[in-house]
N, C-alpha and C. Protein backbone atom coordinates (compact mmCIF):
# COMPACT_ATOMS: atom_id res chain seq x y z
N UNK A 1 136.74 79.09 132.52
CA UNK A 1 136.42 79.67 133.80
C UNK A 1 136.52 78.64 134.92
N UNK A 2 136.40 77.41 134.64
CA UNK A 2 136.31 76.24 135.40
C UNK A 2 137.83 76.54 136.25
N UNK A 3 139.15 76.28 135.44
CA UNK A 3 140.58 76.36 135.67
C UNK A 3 140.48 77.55 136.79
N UNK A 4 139.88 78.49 136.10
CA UNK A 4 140.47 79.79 136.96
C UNK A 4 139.77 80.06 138.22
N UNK A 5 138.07 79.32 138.27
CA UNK A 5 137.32 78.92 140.05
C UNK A 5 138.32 77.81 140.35
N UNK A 6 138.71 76.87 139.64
CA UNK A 6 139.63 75.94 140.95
C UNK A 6 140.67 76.46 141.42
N UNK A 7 141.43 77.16 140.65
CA UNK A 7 142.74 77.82 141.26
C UNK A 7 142.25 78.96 142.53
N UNK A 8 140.72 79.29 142.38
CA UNK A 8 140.68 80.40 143.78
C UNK A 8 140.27 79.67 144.69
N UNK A 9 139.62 78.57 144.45
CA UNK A 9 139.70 77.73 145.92
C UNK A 9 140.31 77.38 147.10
N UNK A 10 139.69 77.78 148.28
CA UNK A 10 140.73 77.52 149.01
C UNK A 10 141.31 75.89 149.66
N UNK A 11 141.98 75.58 150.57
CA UNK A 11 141.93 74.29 150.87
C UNK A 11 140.67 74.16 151.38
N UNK A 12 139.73 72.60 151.39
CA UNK A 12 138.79 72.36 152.10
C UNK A 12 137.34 73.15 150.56
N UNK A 13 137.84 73.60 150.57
CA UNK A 13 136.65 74.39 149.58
C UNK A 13 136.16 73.54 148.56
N UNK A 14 134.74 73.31 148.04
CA UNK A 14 133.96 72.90 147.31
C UNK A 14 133.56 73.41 145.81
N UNK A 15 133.55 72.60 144.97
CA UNK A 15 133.59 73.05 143.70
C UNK A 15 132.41 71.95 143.09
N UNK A 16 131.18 72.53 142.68
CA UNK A 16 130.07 71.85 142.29
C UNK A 16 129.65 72.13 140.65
N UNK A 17 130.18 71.39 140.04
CA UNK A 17 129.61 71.72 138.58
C UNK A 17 128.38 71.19 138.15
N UNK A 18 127.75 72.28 137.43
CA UNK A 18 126.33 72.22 137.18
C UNK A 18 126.10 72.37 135.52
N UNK A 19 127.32 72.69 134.88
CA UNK A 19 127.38 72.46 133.33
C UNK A 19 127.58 70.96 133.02
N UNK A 20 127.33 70.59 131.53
CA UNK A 20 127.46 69.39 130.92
C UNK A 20 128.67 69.87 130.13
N UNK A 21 129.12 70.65 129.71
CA UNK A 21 129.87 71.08 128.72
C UNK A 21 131.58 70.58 129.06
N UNK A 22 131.65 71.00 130.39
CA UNK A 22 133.04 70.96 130.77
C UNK A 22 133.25 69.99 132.36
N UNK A 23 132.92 69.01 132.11
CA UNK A 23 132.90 68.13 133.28
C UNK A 23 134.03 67.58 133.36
N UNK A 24 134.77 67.69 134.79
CA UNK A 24 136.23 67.08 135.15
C UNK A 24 136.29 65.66 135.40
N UNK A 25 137.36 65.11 135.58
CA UNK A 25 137.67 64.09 136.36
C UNK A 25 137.69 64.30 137.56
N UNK A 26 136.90 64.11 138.96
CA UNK A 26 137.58 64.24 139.71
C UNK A 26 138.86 63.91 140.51
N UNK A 27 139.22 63.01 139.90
CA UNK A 27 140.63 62.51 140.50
C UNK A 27 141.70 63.37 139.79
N UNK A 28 141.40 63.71 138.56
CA UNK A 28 142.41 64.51 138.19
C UNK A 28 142.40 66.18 139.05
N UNK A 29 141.43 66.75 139.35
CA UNK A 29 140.86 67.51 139.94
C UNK A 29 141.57 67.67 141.33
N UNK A 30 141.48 66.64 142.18
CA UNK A 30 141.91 66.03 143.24
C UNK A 30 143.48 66.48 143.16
N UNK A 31 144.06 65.64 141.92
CA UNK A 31 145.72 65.87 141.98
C UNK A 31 145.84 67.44 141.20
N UNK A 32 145.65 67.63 140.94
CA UNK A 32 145.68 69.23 140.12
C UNK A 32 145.29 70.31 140.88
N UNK A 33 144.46 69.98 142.11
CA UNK A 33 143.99 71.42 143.45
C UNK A 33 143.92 70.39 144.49
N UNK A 34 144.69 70.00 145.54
CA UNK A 34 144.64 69.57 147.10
C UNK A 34 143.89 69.80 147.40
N UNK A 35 143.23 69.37 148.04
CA UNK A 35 142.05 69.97 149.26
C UNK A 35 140.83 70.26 148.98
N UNK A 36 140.90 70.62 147.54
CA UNK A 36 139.51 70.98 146.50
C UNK A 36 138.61 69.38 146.61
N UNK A 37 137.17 69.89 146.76
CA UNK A 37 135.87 68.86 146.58
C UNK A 37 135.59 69.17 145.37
N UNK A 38 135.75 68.21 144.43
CA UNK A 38 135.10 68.89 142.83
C UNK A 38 134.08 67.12 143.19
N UNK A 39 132.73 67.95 142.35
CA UNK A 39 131.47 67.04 141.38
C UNK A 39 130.69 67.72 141.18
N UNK A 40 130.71 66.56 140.21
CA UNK A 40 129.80 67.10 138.98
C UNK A 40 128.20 66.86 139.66
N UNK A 41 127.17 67.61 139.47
CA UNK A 41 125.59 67.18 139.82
C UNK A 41 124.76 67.00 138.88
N UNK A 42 124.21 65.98 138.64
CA UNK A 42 123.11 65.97 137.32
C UNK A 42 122.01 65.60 137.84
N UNK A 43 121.34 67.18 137.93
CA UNK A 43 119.64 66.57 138.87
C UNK A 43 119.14 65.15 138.69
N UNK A 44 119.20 64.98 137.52
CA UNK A 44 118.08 63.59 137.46
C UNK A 44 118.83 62.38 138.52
N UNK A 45 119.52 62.34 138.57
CA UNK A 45 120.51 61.07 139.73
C UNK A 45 119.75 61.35 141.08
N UNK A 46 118.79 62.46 141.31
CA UNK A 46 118.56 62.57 142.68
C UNK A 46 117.07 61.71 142.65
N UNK A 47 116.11 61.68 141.56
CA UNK A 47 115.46 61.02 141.39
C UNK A 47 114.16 61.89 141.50
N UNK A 48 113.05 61.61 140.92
CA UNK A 48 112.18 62.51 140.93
C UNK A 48 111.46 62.97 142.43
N UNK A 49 111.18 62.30 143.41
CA UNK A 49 110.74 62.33 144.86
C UNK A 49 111.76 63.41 145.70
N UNK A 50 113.22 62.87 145.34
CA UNK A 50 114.41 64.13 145.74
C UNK A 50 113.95 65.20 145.60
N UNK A 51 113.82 65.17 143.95
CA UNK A 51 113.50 66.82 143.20
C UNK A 51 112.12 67.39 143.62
N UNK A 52 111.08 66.66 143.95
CA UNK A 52 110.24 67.31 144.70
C UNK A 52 110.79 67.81 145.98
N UNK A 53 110.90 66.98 146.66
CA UNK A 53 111.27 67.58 148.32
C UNK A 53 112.56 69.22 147.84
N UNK A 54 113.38 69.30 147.41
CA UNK A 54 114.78 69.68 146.60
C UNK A 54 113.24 71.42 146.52
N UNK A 55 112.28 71.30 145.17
CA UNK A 55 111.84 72.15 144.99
C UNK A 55 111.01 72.54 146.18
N UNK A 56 110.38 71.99 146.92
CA UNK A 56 109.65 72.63 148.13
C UNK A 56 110.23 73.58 148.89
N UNK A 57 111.63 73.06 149.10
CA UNK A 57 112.53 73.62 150.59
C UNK A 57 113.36 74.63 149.65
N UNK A 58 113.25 74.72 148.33
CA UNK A 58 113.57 75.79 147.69
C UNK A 58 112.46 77.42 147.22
N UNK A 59 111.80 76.72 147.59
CA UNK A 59 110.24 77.54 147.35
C UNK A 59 109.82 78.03 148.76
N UNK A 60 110.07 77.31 150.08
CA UNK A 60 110.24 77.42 150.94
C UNK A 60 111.31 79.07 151.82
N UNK A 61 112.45 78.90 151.08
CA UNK A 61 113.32 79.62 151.05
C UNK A 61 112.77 80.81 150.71
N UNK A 62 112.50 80.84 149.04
CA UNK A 62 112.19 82.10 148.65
C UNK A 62 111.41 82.89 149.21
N UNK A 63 110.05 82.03 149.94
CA UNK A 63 109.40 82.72 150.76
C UNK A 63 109.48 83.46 151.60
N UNK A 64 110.00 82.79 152.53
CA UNK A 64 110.97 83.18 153.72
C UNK A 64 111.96 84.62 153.66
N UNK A 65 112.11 84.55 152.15
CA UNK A 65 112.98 86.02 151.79
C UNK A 65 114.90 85.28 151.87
N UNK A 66 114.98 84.48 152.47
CA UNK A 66 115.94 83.95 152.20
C UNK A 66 116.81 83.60 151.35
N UNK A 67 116.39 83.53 150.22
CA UNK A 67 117.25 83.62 148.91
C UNK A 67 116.23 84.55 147.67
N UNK A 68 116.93 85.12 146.79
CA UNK A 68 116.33 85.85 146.34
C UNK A 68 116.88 85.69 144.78
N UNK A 69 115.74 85.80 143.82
CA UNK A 69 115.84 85.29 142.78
C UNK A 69 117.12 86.49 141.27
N UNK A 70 118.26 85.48 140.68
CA UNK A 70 118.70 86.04 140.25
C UNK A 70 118.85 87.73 139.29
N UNK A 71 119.35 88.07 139.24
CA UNK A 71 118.83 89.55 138.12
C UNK A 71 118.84 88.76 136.70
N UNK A 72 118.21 89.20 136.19
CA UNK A 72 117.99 88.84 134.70
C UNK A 72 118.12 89.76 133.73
N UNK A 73 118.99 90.43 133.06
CA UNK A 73 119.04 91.42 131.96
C UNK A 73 118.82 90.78 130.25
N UNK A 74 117.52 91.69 130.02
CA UNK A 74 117.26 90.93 128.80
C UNK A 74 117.47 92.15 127.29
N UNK A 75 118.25 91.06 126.30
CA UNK A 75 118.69 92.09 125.25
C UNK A 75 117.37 91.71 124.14
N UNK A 76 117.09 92.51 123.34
CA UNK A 76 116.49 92.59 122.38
C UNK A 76 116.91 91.34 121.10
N UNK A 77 116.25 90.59 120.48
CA UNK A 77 117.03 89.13 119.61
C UNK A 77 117.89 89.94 118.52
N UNK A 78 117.29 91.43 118.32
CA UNK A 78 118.02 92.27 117.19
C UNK A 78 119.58 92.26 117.82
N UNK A 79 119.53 92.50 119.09
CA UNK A 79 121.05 93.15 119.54
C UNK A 79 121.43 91.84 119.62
N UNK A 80 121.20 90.34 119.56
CA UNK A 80 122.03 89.07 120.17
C UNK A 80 123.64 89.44 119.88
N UNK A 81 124.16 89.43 119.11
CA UNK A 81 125.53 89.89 118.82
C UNK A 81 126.03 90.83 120.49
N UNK A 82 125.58 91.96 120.33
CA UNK A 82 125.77 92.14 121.79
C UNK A 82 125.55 91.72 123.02
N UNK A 83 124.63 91.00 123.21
CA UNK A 83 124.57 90.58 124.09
C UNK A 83 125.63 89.25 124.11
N UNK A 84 125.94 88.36 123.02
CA UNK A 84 126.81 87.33 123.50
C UNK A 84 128.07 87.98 123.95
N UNK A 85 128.57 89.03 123.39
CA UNK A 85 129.76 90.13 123.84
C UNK A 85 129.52 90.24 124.94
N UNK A 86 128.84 90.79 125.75
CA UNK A 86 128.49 91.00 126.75
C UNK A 86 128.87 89.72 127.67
N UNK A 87 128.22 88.98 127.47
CA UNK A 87 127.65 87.46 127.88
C UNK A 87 129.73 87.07 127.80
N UNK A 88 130.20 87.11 126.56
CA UNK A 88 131.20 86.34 126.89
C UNK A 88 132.44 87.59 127.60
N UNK A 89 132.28 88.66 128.13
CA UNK A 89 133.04 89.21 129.29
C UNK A 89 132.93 88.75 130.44
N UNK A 90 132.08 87.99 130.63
CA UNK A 90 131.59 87.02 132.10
C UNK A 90 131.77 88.03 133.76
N UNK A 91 131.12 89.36 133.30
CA UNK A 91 131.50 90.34 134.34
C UNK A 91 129.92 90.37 134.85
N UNK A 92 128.86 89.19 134.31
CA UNK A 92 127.75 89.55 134.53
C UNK A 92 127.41 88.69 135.83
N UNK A 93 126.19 88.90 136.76
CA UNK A 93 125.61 88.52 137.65
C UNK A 93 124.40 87.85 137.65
N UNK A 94 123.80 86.82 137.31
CA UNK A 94 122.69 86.34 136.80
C UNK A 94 122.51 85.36 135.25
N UNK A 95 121.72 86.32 134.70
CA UNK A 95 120.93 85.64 133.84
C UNK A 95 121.07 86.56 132.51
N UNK A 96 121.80 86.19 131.38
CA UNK A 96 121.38 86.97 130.16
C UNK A 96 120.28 86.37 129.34
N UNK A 97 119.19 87.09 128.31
CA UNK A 97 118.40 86.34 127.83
C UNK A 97 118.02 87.31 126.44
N UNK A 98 117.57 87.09 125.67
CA UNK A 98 116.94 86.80 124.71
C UNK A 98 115.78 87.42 124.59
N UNK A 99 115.11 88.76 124.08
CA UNK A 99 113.45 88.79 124.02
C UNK A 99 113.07 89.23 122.79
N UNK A 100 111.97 88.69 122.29
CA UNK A 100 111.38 88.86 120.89
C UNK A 100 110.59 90.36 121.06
N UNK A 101 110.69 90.59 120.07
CA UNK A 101 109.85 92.03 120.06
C UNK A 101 108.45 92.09 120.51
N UNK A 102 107.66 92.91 121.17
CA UNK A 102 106.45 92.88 121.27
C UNK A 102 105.81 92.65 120.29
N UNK A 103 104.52 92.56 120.17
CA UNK A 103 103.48 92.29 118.91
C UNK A 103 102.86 93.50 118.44
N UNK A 104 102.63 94.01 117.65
CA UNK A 104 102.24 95.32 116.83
C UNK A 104 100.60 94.79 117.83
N UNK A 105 100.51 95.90 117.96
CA UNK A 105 98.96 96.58 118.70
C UNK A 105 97.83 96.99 117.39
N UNK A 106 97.36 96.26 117.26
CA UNK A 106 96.12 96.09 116.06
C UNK A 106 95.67 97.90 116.16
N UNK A 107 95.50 98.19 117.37
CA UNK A 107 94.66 99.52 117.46
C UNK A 107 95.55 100.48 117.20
N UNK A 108 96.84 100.10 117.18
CA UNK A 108 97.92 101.25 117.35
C UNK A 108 97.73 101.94 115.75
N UNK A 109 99.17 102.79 115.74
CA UNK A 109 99.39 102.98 113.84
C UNK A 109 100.71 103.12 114.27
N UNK A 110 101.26 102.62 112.58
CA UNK A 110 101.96 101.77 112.14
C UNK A 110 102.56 102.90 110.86
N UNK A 111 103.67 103.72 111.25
CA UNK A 111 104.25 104.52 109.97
C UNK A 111 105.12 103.57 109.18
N UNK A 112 104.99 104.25 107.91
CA UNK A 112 106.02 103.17 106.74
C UNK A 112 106.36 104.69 105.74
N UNK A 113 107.44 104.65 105.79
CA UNK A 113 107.87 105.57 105.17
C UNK A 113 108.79 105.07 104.11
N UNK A 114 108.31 105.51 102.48
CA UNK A 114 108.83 104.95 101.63
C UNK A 114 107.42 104.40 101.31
N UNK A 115 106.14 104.33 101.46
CA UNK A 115 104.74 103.54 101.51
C UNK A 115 104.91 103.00 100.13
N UNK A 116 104.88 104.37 98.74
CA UNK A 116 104.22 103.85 97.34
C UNK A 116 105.61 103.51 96.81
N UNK A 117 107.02 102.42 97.25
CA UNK A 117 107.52 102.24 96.52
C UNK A 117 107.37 100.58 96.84
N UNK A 118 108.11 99.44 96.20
CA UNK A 118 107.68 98.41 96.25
C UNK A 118 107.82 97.59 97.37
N UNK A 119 108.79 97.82 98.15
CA UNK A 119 109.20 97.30 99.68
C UNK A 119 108.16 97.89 100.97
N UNK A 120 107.69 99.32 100.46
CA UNK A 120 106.65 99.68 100.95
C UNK A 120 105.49 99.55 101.05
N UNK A 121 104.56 98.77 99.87
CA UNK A 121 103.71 98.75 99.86
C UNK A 121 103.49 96.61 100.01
N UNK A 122 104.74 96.13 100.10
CA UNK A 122 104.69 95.00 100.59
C UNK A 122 104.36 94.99 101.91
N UNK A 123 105.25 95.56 102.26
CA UNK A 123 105.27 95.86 104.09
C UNK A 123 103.68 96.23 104.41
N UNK A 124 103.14 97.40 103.78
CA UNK A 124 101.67 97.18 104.60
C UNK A 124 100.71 96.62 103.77
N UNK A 125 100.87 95.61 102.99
CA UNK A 125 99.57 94.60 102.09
C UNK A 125 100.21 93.69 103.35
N UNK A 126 101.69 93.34 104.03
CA UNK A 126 101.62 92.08 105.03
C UNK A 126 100.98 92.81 106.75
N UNK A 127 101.10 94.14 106.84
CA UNK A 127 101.13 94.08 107.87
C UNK A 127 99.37 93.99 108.35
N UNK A 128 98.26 93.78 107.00
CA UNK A 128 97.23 94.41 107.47
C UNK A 128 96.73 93.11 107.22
N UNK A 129 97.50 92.14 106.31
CA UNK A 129 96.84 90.47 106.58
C UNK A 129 97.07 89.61 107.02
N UNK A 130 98.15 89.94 108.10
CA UNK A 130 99.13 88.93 108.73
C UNK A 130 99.26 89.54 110.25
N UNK A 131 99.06 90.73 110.20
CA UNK A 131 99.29 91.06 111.77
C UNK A 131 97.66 92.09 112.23
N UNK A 132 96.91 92.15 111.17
CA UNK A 132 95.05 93.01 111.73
C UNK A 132 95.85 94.12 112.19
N UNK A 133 96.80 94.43 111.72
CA UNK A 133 97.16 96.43 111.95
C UNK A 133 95.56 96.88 110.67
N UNK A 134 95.24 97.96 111.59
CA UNK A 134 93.84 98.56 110.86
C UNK A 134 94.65 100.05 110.48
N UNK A 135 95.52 100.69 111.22
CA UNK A 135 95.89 102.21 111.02
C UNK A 135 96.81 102.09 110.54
N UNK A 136 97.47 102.84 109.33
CA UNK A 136 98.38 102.87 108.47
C UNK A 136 98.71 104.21 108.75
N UNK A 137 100.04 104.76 108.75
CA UNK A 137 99.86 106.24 108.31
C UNK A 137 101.71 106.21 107.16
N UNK A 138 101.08 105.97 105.67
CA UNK A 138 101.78 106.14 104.72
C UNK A 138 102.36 107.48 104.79
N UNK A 139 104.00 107.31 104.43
CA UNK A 139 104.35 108.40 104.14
C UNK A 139 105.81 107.78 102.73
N UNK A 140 105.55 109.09 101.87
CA UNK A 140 106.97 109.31 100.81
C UNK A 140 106.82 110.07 99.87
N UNK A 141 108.11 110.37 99.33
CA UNK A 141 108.71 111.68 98.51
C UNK A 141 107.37 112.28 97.74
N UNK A 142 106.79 111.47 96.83
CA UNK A 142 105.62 112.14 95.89
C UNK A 142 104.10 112.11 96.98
N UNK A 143 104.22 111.37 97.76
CA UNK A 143 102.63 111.46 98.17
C UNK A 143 101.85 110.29 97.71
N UNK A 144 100.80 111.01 98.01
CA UNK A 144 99.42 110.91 96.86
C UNK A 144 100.01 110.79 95.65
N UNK A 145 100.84 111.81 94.94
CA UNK A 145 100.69 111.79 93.62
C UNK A 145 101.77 110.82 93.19
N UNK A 146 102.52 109.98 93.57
CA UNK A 146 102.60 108.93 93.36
C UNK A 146 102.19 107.65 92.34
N UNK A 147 103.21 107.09 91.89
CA UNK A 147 102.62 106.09 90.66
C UNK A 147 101.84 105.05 91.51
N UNK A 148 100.81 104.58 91.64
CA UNK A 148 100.13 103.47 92.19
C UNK A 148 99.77 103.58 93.82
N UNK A 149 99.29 105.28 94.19
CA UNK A 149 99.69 105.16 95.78
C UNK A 149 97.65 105.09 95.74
N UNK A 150 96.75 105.67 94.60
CA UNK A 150 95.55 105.34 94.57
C UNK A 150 95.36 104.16 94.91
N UNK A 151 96.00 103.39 94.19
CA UNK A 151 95.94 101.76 94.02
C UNK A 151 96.07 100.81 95.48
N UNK A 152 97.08 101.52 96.03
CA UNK A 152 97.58 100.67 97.20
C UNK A 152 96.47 101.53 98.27
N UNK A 153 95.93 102.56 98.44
CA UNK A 153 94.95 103.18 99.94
C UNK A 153 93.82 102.22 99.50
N UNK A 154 93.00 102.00 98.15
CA UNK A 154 91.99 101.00 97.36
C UNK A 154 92.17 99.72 98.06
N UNK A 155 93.41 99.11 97.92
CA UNK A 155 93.42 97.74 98.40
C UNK A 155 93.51 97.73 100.10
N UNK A 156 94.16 98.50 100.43
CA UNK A 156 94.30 98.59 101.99
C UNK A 156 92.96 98.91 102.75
N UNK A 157 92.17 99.68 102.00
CA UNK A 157 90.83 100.04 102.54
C UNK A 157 89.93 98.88 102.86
């Protein structure tokens, strides 16, 4: 993407890279786009006193309503696959990110369907000593009448 912002530059126009990944030469830069300002910025070179003053008059701004903070669209960590798809069409505006699932709500309930078979009854012996879920509501094919479903409401109780 670097190649294809220098080629839309116009003469006189500025090109400020803020990645580590893909940092130019500027002299090559220089002979490869006329007129183009390419550099690279690596906050810490401004020094920590910079970066204070730098964050004030940026905080300053926001206040003011003057600049306004990017959009952020956040995918689920299940969907990451999509979202790097997403992410690598580069049609986005902002910020893609990453969010972990909420935390199971102790007070809530918690269906498991499939309860009295063995993946089932793992799932809620962890979910009631590892996450204080108190409400269960078991469900599968036999029920109650079930091989060991006495056994597992006994221990869950």
């Amino acid at each position: 993407f670097v190649d294809a912002t220098l080629r839309l530059q116009p003469h006189g126009g500025r090109f400020l890279e803020m990645g580590k990944a893909d940092v130019r030469d500027p002299e090559q830069v220089a002979q490869e786009h006329p007129g183009v300002a390419y550099r690279a910025f690596d906050l810490m070179e401004a020094g920590p006193e910079r970066i204070q003053e730098m964050l004030g008059e940026l905080r300053s701004l926001f206040e003011a309503g003057a600049l306004h903070p990017l959009p952020v669209r956040s995918w689920d960590v299940r969907y990451a696959r999509d979202a790097f798809r997403f992410l690598g069409q580069a049609r986005h505006v902002g910020k893609v990110a990453l969010s972990l699932p909420r935390e199971l709500d102790p007070q809530g309930t918690v269906l498991i369907t499939g309860a009295t078979g063995t993946l089932g009854t793992l799932l809620a012996h962890h979910l009631v000593t590892h996450h204080d879920v108190r409400h269960l509501l078991l469900t599968s094919r036999r029920g109650d009448q079930a091989p060991g479903a006495d056994t597992l409401r006994a221990e869950l109780e």
